[in-house]
Every structure is written in C-alpha cells, then in structure tokens.
Protein backbone atom coordinates (compact mmCIF):
# COMPACT_ATOMS: atom_id res chain seq x y z
CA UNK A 1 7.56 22.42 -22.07
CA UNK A 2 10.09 22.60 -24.80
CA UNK A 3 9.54 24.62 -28.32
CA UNK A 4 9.90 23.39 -31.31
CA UNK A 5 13.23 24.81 -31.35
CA UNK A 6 14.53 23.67 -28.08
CA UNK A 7 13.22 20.05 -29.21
CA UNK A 8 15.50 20.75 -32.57
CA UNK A 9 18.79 21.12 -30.22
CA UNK A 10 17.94 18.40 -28.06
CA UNK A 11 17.48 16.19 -31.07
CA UNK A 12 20.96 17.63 -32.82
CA UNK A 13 22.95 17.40 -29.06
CA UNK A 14 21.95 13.71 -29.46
CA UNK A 15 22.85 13.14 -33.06
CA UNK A 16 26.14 15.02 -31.98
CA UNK A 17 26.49 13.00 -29.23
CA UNK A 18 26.02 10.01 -31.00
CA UNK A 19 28.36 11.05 -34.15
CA UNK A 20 30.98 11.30 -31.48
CA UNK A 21 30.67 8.04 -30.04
CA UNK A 22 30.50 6.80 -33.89
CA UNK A 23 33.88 8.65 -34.64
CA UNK A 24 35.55 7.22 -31.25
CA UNK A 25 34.26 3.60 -31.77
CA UNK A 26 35.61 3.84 -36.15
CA UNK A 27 38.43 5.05 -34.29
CA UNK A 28 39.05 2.58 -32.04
CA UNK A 29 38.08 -0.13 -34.64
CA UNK A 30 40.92 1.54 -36.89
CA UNK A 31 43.30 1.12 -34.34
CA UNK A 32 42.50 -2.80 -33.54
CA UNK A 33 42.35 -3.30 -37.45
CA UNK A 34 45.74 -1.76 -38.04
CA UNK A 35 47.05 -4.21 -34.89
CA UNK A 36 45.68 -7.25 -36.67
CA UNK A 37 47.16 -6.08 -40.01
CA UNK A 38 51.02 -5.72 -37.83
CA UNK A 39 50.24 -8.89 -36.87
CA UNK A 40 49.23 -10.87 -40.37
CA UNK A 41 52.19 -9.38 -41.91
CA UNK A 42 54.05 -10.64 -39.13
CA UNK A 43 52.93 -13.80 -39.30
CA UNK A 44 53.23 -14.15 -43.08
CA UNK A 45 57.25 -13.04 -42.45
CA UNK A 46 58.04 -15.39 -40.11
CA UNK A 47 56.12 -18.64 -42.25
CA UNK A 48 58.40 -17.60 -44.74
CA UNK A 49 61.65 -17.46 -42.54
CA UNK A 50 59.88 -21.30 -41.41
CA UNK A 51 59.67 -22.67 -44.82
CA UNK A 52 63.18 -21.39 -45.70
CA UNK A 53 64.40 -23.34 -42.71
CA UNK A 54 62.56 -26.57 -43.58
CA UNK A 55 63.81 -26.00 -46.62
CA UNK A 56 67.44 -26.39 -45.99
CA UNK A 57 65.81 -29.27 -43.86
CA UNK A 58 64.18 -31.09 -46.72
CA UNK A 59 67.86 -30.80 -48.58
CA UNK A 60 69.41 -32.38 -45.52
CA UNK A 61 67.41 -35.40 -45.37
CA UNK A 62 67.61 -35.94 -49.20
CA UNK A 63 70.92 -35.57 -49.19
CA UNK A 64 71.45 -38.29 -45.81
CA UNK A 65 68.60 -40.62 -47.52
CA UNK A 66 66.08 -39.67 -44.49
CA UNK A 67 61.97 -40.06 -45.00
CA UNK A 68 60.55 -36.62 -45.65
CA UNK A 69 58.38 -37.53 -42.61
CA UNK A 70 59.47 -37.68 -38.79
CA UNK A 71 56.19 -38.70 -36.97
CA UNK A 72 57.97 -39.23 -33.96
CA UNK A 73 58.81 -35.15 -33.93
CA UNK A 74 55.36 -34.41 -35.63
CA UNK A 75 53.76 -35.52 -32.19
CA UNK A 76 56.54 -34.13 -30.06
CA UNK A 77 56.30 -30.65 -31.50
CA UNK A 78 52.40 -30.95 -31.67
CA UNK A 79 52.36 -31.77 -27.81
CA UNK A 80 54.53 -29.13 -27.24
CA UNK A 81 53.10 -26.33 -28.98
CA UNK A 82 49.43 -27.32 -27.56
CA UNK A 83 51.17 -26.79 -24.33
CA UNK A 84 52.25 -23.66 -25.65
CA UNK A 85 48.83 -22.50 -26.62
CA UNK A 86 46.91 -23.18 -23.16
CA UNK A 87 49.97 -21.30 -21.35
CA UNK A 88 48.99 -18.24 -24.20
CA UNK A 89 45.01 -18.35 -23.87
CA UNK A 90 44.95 -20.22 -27.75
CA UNK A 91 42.90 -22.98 -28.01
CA UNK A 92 44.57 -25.95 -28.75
CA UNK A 93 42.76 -27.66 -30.63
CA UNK A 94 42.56 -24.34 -33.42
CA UNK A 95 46.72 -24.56 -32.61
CA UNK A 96 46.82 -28.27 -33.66
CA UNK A 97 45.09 -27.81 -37.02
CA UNK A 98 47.26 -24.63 -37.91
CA UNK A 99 50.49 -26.46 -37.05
CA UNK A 100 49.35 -29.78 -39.00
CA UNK A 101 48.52 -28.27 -41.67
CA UNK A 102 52.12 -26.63 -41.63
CA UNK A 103 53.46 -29.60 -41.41
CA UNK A 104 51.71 -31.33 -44.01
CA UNK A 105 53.12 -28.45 -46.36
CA UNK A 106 56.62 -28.97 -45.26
CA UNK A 107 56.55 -32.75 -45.51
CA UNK A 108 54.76 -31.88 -49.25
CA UNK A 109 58.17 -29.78 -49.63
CA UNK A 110 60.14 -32.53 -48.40
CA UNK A 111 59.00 -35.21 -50.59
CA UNK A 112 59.25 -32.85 -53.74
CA UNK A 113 63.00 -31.90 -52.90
CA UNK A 114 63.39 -36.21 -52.38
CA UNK A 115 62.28 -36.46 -56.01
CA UNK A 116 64.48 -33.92 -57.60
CA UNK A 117 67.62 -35.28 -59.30
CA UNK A 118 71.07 -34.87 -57.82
C-alpha cells in the first residue's frame, strides 16, 4: 500500500510524464507550423513571379489586339494541372478552384491593361 507520499510522486512522475509529452507534441507542432509558414511564403513568392509573367502577357495581347481571355488554354492548363494534382495526392477538384480563381484574376488583369490608353 502506498503513503501518502509515495501517492504524491506517483501523481508528480505522471504530471512529469505528461508535461514531457506536452513539450514534445508543442514541439513537434512548432516544427510542422514553421514548415507550413516556408511554404505560404513560398507560395505567396512564386504568385507574384506568376502575375508578373501574365503581366507582360496581358501587354502582349493588348499590344497584338488579342481577347484578354484564351478559353481554349483555360481548359488545357486546367486538365493538365488536375492531372498534376492526382499524380501529387491534391485533390483536384480543391486544384481546379485555386487555379480558376487565378485565372479569373489574370484575365481581370488582362482586361484592365486592354483598357489603358496607348
């Protein structure tokens, strides 16, 4: 039978114990948020380094009198990058929205650069 006092380091061997496991675990949860935040900034650096290209695109086909639209390599690049997600594990439907909804920016973009005097 355990004293009072013996009961008193079981209990604090646990609370150690579990401490431990708490300090690993914030740890570990440190680590995978630091990952995600490489990755966001990533991410956010190479949208930019996008939208600078379609930029220069936009120009291009003002410039040549082409539609700010090209629905014919909207579908192309959204069958292609679907593909692209299944062979990575992404869910394609989640890719599809993302990259339409870039798209719809860039043709916004597009038809702004159409309207500005040359």
């Amino acid at each position: 039978m355990l004293t009072k006092e013996g009961s008193w380091i079981n209990e604090c061997q646990t609370l150690l114990q579990r401490l431990e496991i708490q300090g690993m675990s914030d740890n570990q949860l440190s680590q995978f948020r630091q990952s995600i935040d490489n990755i966001d900034a990533a991410l956010i650096h190479m949208l930019a380094e996008r939208f600078r290209i379609t930029k220069a695109v936009g120009r291009y086909k003002a410039e040549v009198g082409m539609a700010p639209a090209d629905p014919d390599r909207e579908q192309e690049q959204i069958k292609r990058l679907r593909k692209l997600a299944e062979e990575a594990g992404l869910d394609p439907e989640f890719s599809e929205k993302f990259l339409r909804f870039v798209i719809d920016e860039v043709i916004h973009h597009h038809e702004r650069i159409a309207e500005e005097p040359r």
